[in-house]
N, C-alpha and C. Protein backbone atom coordinates (compact mmCIF):
# COMPACT_ATOMS: atom_id res chain seq x y z
N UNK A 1 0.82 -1.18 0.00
CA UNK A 1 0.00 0.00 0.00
C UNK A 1 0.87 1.25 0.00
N UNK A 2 1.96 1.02 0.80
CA UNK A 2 2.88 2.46 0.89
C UNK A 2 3.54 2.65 -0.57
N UNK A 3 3.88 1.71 -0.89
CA UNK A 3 4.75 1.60 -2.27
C UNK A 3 3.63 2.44 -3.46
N UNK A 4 2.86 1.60 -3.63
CA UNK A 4 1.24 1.56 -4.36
C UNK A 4 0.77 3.80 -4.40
N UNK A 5 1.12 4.15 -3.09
CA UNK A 5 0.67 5.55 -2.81
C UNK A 5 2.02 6.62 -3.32
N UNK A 6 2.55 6.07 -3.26
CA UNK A 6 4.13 6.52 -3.28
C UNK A 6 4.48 7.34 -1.71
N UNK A 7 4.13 6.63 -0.94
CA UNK A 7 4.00 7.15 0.87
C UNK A 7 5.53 6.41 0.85
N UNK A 8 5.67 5.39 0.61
CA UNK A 8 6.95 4.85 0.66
C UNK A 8 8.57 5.75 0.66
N UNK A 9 8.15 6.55 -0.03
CA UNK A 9 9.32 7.78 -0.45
C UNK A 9 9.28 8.91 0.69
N UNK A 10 8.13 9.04 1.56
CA UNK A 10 7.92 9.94 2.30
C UNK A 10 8.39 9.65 3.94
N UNK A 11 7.64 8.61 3.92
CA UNK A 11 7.49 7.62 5.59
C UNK A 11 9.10 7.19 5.53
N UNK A 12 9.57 7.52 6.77
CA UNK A 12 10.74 7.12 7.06
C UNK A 12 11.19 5.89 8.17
N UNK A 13 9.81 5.49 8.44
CA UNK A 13 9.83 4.39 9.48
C UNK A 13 7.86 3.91 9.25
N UNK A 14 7.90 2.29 8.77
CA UNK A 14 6.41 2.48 8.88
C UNK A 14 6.62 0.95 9.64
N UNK A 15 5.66 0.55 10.57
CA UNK A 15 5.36 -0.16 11.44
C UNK A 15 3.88 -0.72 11.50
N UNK A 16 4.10 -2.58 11.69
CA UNK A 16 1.78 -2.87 11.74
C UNK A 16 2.45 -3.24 13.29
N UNK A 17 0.77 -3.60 13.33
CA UNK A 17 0.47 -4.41 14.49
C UNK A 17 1.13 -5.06 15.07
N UNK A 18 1.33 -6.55 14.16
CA UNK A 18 2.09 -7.62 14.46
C UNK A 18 3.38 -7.55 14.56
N UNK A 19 4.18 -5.80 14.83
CA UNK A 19 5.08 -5.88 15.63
C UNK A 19 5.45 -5.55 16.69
N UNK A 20 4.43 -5.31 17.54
CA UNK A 20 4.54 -4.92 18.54
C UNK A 20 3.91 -5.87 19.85
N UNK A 21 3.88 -6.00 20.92
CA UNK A 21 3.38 -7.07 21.97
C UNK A 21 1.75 -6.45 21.76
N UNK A 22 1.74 -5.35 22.14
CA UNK A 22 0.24 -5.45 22.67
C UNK A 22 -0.45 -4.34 21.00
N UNK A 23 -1.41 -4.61 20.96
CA UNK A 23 -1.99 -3.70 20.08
C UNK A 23 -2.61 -2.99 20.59
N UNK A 24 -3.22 -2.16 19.69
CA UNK A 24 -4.49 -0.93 20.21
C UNK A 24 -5.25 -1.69 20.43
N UNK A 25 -5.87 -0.75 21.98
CA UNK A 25 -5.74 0.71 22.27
C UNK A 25 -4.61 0.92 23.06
N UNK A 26 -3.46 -0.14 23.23
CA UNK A 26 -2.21 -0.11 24.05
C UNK A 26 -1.53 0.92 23.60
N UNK A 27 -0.43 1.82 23.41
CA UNK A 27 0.32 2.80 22.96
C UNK A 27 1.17 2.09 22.79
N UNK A 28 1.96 0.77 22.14
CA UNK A 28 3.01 0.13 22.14
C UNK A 28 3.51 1.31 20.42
N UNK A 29 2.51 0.63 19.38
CA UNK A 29 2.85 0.95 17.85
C UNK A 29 3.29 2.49 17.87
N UNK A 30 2.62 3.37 18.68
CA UNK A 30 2.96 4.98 18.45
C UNK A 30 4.38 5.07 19.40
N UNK A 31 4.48 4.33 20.31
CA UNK A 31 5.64 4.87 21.56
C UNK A 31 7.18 4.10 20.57
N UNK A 32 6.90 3.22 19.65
CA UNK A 32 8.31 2.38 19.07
C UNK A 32 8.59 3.06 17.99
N UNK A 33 7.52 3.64 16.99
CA UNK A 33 7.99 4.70 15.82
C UNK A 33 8.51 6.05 16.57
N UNK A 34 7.68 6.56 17.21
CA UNK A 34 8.55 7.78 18.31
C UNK A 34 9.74 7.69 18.20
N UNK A 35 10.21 6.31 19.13
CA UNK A 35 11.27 5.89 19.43
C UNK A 35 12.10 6.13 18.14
N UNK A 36 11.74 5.29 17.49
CA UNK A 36 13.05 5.11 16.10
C UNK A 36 13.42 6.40 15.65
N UNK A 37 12.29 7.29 15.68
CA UNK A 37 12.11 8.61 14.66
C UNK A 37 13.00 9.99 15.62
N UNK A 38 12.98 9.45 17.39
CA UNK A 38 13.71 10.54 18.18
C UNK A 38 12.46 11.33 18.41
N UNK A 39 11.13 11.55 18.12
CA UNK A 39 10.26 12.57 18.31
C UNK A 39 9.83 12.19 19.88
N UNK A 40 9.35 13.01 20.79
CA UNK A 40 8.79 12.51 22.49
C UNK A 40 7.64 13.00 22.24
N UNK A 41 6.59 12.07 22.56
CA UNK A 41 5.05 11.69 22.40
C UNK A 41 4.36 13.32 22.09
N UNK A 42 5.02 13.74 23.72
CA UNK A 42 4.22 15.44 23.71
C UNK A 42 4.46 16.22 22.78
N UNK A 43 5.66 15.71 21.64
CA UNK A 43 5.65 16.82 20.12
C UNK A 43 4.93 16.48 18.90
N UNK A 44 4.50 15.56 19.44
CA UNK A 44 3.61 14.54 17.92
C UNK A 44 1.89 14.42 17.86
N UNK A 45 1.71 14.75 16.73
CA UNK A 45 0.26 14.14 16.63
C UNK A 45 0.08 13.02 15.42
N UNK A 46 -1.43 12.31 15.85
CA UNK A 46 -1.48 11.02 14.92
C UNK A 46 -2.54 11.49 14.74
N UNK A 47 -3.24 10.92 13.59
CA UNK A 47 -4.33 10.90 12.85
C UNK A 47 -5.02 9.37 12.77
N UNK A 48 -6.49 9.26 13.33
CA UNK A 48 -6.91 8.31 13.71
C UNK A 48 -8.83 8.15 13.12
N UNK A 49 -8.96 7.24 12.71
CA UNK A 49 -10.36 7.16 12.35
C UNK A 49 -11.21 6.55 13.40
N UNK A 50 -10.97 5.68 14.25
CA UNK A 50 -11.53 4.68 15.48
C UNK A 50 -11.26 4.89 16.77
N UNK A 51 -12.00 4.17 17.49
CA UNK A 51 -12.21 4.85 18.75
C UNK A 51 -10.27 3.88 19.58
N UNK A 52 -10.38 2.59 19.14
CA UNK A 52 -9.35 2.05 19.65
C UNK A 52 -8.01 2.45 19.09
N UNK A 53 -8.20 3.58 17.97
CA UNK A 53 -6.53 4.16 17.71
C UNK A 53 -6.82 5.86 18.66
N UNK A 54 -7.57 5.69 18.95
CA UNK A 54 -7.71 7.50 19.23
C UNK A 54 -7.34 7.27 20.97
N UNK A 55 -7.84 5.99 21.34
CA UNK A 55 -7.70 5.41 22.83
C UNK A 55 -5.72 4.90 23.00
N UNK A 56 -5.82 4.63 21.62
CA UNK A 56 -3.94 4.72 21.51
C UNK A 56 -3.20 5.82 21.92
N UNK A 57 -3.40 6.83 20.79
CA UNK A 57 -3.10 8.07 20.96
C UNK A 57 -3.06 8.27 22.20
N UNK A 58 -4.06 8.78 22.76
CA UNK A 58 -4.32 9.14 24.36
C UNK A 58 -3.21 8.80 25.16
N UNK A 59 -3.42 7.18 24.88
CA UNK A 59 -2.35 6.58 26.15
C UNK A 59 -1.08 6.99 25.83
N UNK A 60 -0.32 7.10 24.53
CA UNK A 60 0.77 7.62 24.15
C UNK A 60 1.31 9.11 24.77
N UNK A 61 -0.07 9.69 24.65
CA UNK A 61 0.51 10.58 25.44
C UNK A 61 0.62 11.80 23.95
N UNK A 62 0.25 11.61 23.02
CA UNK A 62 0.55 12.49 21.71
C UNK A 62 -1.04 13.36 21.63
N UNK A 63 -0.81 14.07 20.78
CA UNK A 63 -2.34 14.72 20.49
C UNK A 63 -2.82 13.83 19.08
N UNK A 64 -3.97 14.41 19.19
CA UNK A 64 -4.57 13.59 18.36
C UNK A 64 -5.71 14.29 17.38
N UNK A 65 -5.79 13.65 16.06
CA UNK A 65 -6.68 14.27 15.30
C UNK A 65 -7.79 12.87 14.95
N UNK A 66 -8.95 13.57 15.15
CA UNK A 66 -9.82 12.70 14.85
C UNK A 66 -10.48 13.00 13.57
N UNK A 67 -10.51 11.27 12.50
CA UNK A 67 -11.08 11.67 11.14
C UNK A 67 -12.02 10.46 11.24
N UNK A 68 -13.07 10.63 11.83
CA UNK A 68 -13.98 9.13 11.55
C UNK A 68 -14.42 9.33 10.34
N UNK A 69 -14.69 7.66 9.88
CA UNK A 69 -15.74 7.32 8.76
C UNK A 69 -17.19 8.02 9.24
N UNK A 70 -17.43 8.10 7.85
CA UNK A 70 -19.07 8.51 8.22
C UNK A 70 -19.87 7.73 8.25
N UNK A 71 -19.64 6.50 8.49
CA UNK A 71 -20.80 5.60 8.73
C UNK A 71 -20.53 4.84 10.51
N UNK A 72 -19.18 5.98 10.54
CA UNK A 72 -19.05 5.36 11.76
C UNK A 72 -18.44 6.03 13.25
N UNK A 73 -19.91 6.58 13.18
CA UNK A 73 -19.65 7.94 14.28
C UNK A 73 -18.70 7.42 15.79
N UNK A 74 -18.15 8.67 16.18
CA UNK A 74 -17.03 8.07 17.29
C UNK A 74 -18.28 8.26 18.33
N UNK A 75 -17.87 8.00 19.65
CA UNK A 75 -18.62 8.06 20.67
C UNK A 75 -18.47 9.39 21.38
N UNK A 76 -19.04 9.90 22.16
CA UNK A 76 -18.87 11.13 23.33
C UNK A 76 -17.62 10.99 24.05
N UNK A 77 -17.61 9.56 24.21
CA UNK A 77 -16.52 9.24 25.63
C UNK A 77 -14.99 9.26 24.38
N UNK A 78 -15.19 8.68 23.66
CA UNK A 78 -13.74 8.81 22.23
C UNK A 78 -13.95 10.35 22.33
N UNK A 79 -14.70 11.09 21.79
CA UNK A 79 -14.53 12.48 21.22
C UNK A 79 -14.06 13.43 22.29
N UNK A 80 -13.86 13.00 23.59
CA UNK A 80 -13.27 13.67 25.02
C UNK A 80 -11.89 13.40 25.13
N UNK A 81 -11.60 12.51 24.03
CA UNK A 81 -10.24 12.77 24.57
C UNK A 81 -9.46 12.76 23.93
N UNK A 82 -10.45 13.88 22.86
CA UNK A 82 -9.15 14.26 21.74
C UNK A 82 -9.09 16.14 21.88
């Protein structure tokens, strides 16, 4: 997909799931690209469509932008804690 977008040329570190122990809504995936990239949580924001990446975010400790699908409204309790 990165290749496919030409994101590949841009992204300087891209990371799934299945490398990290715990997945979302854990902050493992955002706290190990941080890591690699040198950025500390409190200078970064992610961009998130779901309630269990936005519950990532959070725990990371980064800000966060919320882009839900439209068929798939976030909740009150997600939309508090962005």
């Amino acid at each position: 997909m990165l290749r496919a977008t030409g994101l590949d040329g841009i992204l300087s570190v891209a990371m799934y799931g299945d490398e990290v122990e715990h997945g979302k809504p854990a902050p493992d995936i955002y706290l190990r690209v941080l890591e690699r990239i040198g950025v500390p949580p409190e200078r970064a924001v992610g961009v998130e469509d779901s309630g269990n990446g936005i519950r990532s975010l959070h725990a990371a400790g980064m800000g966060i932008i919320a882009a839900p699908s439209p068929g798939y409204a976030l909740s009150d309790e997600i939309l508090a804690l962005t």
